[in-house]
Protein backbone atom coordinates (compact mmCIF):
# COMPACT_ATOMS: atom_id res chain seq x y z
CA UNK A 1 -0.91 42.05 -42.60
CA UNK A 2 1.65 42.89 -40.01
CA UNK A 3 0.70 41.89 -35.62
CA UNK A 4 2.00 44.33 -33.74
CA UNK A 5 5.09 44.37 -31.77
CA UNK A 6 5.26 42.65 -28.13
CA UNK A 7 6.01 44.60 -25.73
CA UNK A 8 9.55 43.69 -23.82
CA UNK A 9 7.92 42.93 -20.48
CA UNK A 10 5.48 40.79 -21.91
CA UNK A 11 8.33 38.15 -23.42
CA UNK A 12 9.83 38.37 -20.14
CA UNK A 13 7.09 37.45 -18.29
CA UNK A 14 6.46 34.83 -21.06
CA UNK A 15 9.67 33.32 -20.22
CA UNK A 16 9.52 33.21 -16.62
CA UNK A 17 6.45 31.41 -16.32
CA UNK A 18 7.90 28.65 -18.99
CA UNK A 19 10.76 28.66 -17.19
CA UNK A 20 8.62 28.06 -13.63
CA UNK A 21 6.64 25.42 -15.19
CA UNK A 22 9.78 23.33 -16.70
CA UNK A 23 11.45 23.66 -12.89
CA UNK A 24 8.09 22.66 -11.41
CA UNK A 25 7.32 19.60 -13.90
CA UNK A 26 11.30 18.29 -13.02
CA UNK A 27 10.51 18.85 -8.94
CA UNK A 28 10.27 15.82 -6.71
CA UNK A 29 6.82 14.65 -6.47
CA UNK A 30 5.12 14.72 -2.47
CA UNK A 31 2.66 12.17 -2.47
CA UNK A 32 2.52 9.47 0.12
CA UNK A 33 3.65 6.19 -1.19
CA UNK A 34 0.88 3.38 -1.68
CA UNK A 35 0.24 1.72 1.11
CA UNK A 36 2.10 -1.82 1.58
CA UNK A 37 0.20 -4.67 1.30
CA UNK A 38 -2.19 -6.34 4.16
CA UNK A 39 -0.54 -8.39 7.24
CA UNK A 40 -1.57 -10.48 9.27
CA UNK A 41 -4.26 -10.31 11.51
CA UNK A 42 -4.09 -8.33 14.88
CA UNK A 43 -3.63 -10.86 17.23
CA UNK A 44 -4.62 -10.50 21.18
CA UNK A 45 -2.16 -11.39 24.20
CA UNK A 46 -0.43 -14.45 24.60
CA UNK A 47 -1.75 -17.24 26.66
CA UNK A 48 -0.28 -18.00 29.99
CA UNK A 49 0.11 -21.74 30.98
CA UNK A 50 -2.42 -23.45 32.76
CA UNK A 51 -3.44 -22.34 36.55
CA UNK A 52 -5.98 -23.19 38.60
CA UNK A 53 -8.40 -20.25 38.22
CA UNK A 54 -8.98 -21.23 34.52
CA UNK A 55 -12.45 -22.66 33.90
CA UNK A 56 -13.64 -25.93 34.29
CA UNK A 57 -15.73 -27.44 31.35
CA UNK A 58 -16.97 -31.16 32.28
CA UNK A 59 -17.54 -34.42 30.69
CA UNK A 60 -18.98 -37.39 31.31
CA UNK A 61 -17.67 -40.40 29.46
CA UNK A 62 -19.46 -43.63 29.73
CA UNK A 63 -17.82 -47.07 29.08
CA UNK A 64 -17.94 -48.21 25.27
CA UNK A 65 -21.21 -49.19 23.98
CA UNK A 66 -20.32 -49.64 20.48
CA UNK A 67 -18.29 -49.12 17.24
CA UNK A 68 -16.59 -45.40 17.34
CA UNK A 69 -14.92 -43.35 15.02
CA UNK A 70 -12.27 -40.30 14.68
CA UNK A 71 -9.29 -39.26 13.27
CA UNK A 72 -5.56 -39.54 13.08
CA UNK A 73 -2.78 -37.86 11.68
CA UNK A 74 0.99 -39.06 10.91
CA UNK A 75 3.86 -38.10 13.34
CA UNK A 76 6.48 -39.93 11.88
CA UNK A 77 7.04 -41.81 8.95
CA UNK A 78 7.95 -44.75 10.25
CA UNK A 79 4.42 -45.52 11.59
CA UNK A 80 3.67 -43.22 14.53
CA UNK A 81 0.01 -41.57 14.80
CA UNK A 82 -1.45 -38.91 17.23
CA UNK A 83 -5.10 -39.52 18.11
CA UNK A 84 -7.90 -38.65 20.86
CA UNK A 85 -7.61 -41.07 23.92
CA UNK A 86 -11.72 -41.51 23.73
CA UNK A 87 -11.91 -42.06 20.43
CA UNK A 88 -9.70 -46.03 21.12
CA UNK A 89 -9.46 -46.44 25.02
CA UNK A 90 -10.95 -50.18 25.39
CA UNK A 91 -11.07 -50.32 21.90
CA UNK A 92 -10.08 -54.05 20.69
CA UNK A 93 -9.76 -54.05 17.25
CA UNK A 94 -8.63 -50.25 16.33
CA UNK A 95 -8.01 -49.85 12.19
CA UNK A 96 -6.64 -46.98 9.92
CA UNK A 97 -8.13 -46.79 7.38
CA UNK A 98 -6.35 -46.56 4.05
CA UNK A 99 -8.69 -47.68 1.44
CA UNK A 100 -12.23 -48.52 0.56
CA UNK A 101 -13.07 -51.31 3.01
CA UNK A 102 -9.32 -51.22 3.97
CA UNK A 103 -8.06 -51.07 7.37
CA UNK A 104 -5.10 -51.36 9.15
CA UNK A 105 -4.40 -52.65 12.39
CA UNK A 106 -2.60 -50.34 15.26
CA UNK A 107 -1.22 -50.72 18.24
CA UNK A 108 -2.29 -48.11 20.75
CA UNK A 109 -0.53 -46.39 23.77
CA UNK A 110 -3.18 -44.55 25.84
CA UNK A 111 -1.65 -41.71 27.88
CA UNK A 112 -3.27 -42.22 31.44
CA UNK A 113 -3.12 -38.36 32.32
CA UNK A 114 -4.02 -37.00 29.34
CA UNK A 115 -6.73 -37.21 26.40
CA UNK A 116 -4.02 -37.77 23.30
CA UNK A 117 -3.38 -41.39 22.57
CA UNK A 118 -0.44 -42.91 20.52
CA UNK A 119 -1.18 -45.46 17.37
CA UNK A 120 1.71 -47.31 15.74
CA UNK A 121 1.53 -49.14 11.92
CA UNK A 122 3.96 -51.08 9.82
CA UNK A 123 5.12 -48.04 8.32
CA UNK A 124 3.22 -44.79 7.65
CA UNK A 125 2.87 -41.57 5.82
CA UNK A 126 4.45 -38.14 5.77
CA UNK A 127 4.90 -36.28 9.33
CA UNK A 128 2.55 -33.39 9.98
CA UNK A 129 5.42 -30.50 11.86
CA UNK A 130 4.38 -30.17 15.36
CA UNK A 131 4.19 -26.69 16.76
CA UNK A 132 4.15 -27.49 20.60
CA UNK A 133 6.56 -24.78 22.68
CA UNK A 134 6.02 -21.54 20.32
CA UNK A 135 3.41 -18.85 22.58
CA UNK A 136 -0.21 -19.13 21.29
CA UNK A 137 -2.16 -15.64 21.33
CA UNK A 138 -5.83 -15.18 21.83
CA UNK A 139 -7.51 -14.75 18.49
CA UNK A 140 -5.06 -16.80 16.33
CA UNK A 141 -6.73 -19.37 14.05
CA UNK A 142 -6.83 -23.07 13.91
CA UNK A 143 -7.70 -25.63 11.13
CA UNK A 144 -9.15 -29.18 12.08
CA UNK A 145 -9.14 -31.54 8.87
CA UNK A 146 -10.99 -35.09 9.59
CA UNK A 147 -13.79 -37.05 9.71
CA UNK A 148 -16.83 -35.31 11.19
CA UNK A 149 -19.93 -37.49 11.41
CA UNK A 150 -17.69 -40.45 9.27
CA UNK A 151 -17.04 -38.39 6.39
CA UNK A 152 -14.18 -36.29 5.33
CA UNK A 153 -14.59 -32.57 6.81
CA UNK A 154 -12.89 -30.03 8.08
CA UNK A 155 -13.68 -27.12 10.75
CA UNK A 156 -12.02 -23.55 11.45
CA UNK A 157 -11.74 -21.77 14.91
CA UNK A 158 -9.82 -19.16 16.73
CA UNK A 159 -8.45 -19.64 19.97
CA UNK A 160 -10.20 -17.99 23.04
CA UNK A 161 -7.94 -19.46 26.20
CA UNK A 162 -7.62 -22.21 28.41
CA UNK A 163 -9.81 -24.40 30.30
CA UNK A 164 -9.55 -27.07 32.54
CA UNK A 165 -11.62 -30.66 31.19
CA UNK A 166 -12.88 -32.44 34.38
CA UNK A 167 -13.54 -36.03 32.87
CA UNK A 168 -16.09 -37.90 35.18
CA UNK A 169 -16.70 -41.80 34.55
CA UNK A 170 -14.45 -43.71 32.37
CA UNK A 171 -10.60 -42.86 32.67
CA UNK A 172 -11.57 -39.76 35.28
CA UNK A 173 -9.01 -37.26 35.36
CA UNK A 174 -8.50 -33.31 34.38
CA UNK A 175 -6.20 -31.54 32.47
CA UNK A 176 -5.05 -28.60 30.96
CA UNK A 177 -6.86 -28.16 27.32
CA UNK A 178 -7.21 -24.86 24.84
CA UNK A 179 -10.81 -24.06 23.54
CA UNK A 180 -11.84 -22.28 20.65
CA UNK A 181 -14.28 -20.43 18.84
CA UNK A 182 -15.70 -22.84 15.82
CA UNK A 183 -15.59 -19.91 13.06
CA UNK A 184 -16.40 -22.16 9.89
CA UNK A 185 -17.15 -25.68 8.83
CA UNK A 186 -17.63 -27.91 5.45
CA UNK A 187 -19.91 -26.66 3.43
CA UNK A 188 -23.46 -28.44 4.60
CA UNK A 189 -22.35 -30.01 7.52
CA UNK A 190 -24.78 -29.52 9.85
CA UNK A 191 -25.13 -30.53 13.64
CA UNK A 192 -22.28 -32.41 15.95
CA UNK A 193 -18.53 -32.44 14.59
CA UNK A 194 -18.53 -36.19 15.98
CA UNK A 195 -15.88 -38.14 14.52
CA UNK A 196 -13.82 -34.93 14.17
CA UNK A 197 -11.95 -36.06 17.48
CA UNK A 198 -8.39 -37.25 17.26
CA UNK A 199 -8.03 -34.80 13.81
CA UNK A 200 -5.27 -32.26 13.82
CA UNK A 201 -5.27 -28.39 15.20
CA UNK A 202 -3.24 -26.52 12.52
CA UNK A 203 -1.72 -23.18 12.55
CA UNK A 204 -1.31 -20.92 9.38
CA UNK A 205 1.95 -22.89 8.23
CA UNK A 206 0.65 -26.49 8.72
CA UNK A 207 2.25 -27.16 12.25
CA UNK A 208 0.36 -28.87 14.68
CA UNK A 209 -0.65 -27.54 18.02
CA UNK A 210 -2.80 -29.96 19.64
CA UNK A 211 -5.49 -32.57 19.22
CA UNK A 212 -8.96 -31.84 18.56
CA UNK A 213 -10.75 -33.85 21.23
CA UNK A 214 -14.41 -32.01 21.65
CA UNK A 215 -17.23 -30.15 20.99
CA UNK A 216 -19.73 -28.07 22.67
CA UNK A 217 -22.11 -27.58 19.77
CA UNK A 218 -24.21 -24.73 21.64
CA UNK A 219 -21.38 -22.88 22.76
CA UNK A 220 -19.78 -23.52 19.39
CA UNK A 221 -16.97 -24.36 21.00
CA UNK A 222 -13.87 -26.80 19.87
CA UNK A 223 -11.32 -28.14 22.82
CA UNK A 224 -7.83 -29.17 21.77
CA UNK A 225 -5.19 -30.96 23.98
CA UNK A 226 -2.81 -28.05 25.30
CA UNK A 227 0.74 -28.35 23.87
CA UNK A 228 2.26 -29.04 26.83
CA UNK A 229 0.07 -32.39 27.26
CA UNK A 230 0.90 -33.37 24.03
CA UNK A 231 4.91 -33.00 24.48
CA UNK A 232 4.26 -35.44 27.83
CA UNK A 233 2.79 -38.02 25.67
CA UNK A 234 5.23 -38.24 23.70
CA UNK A 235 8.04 -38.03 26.15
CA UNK A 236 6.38 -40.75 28.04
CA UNK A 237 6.62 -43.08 25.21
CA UNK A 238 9.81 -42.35 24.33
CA UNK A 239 8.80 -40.85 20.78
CA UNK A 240 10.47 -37.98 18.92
CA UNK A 241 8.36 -37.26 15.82
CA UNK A 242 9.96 -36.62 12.95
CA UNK A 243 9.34 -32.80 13.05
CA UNK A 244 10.18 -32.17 8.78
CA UNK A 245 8.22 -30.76 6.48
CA UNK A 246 5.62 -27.47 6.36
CA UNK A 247 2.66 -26.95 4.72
CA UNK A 248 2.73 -26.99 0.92
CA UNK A 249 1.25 -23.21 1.07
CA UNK A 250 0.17 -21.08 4.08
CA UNK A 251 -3.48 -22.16 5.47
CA UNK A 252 -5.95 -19.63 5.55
CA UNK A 253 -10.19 -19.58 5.72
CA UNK A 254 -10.30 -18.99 1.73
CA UNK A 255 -8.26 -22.35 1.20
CA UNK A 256 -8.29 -25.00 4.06
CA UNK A 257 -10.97 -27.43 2.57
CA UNK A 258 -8.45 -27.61 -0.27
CA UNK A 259 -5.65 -28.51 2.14
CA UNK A 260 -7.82 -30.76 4.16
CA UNK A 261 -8.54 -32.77 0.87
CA UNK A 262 -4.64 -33.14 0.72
CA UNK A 263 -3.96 -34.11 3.79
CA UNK A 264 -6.42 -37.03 3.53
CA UNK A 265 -5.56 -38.01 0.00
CA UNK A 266 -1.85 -38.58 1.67
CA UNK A 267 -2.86 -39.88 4.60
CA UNK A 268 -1.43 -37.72 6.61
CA UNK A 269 -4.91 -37.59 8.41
CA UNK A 270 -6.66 -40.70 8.44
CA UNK A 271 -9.86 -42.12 9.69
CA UNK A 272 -10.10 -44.37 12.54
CA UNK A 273 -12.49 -47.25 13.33
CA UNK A 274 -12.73 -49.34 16.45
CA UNK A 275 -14.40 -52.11 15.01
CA UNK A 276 -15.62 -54.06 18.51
């Protein structure tokens, strides 16, 4: 059985569109490349320095009554702690505490114009970085690893501005302070983040940019010390922290309880007791 005979045109034609698919397959290819990988979040506007048309939140603090507790965190290894002023003004006996039923005793340097308070030790623990002259932006988040309600917890936030604390009664005074927006907590912990004062307001990369000194639990609302308050503290007292170190890995709201746990295991944030 013979097939009949292609006509010439045909294999031409043939040919051409083999040829047309070959130099097609081999052409460059058009398609948008994947997209890169997710940043960082949008942040808003950077925050000016304090004026006198921010808002006013105010506090009333009473002389001591009692036995408090709060938090501190390392500066310097050579025994130098940052804490909140309220948490050992008049205090007597102020401990860190470094063990089960372990304390040990501090000296303490309360800054008259401001609500961050110095504690010095025989020797200490790794410095937290500080983070005190970079810009802050509206939005940006902020971990706070401590002691809330006397047991170890930490809280998330993102920053919303500046206010001016107006503190009537014991040590009266204002200053500049940052507040925030409490965006998370320890799993559970319900009610007041009392005991959280004194603990540590960390950025992404572990760097410290103020103390967490209070609450407004309605507003759900966290204040922190303003950077600039903090640097006066320090220069007051002659102290230069030791500034080394970062974060082991960057903080975020998936991982900071884990980080927290560090930070306390080290005691690089501690517990404080007044123990009047």
């Amino acid at each position: 059985m013979r097939f009949p005979r292609l006509p010439d045109w045909a294999i031409y034609a043939a040919v051409v569109v083999a040829v047309l698919f070959a130099a097609l397959g081999r052409d460059e290819r058009a398609d948008a490349p994947p997209p890169p990988p997710k940043g960082s979040e949008p942040l808003g506007e950077v925050v000016g320095p304090a004026s006198p048309f921010d808002p006013s939140v105010v506090v009333d603090v009473p002389k001591k009554t009692g036995p408090a507790a709060g938090t501190a965190f390392s500066i310097a290894r050579s025994g130098v702690w940052l804490t909140a002023r309220h948490v050992v003004d008049g205090c007597d006996k102020p401990v860190i505490v470094v063990g089960p039923s372990t304390g040990v005793a501090v000296d303490v340097r309360v800054d008259p114009r401001s609500e961050a308070a110095l504690l010095f030790t025989e020797g200490g623990s790794d410095a937290l970085p500080l983070s005190l002259t970079e810009p802050l932006r509206r939005g940006q988040r902020a971990f706070h690893p401590g002691f809330p309600q006397g047991e170890p917890g930490e809280a998330s936030s993102r920053l919303l501005g500046r206010e001016t604390l107006v503190v009537r009664g014991h040590g009266a005074r204002s200053e500049p302070v940052l507040v925030w927006a409490e965006t998370g907590r320890t799993d559970g912990l319900k009610g007041s983040l009392g005991g959280l004062s004194g603990a540590p307001a960390l950025d992404a990369q572990g760097r410290v940019l103020g103390v967490t000194i209070a609450e407004s639990p309605r507003r759900g609302r966290i204040y922190t010390t303003a950077p600039e308050m903090v640097r006066e503290t320090l220069s007051s007292n002659g102290r230069r922290p030791d500034g080394a170190g970062t974060a082991r890995q960057t903080i975020t709201p998936q991982n900071y309880f884990y980080v927290a746990d560090d930070l306390r295991r080290e005691l690089q944030v501690a517990q404080v007791l007044c123990l009047d």
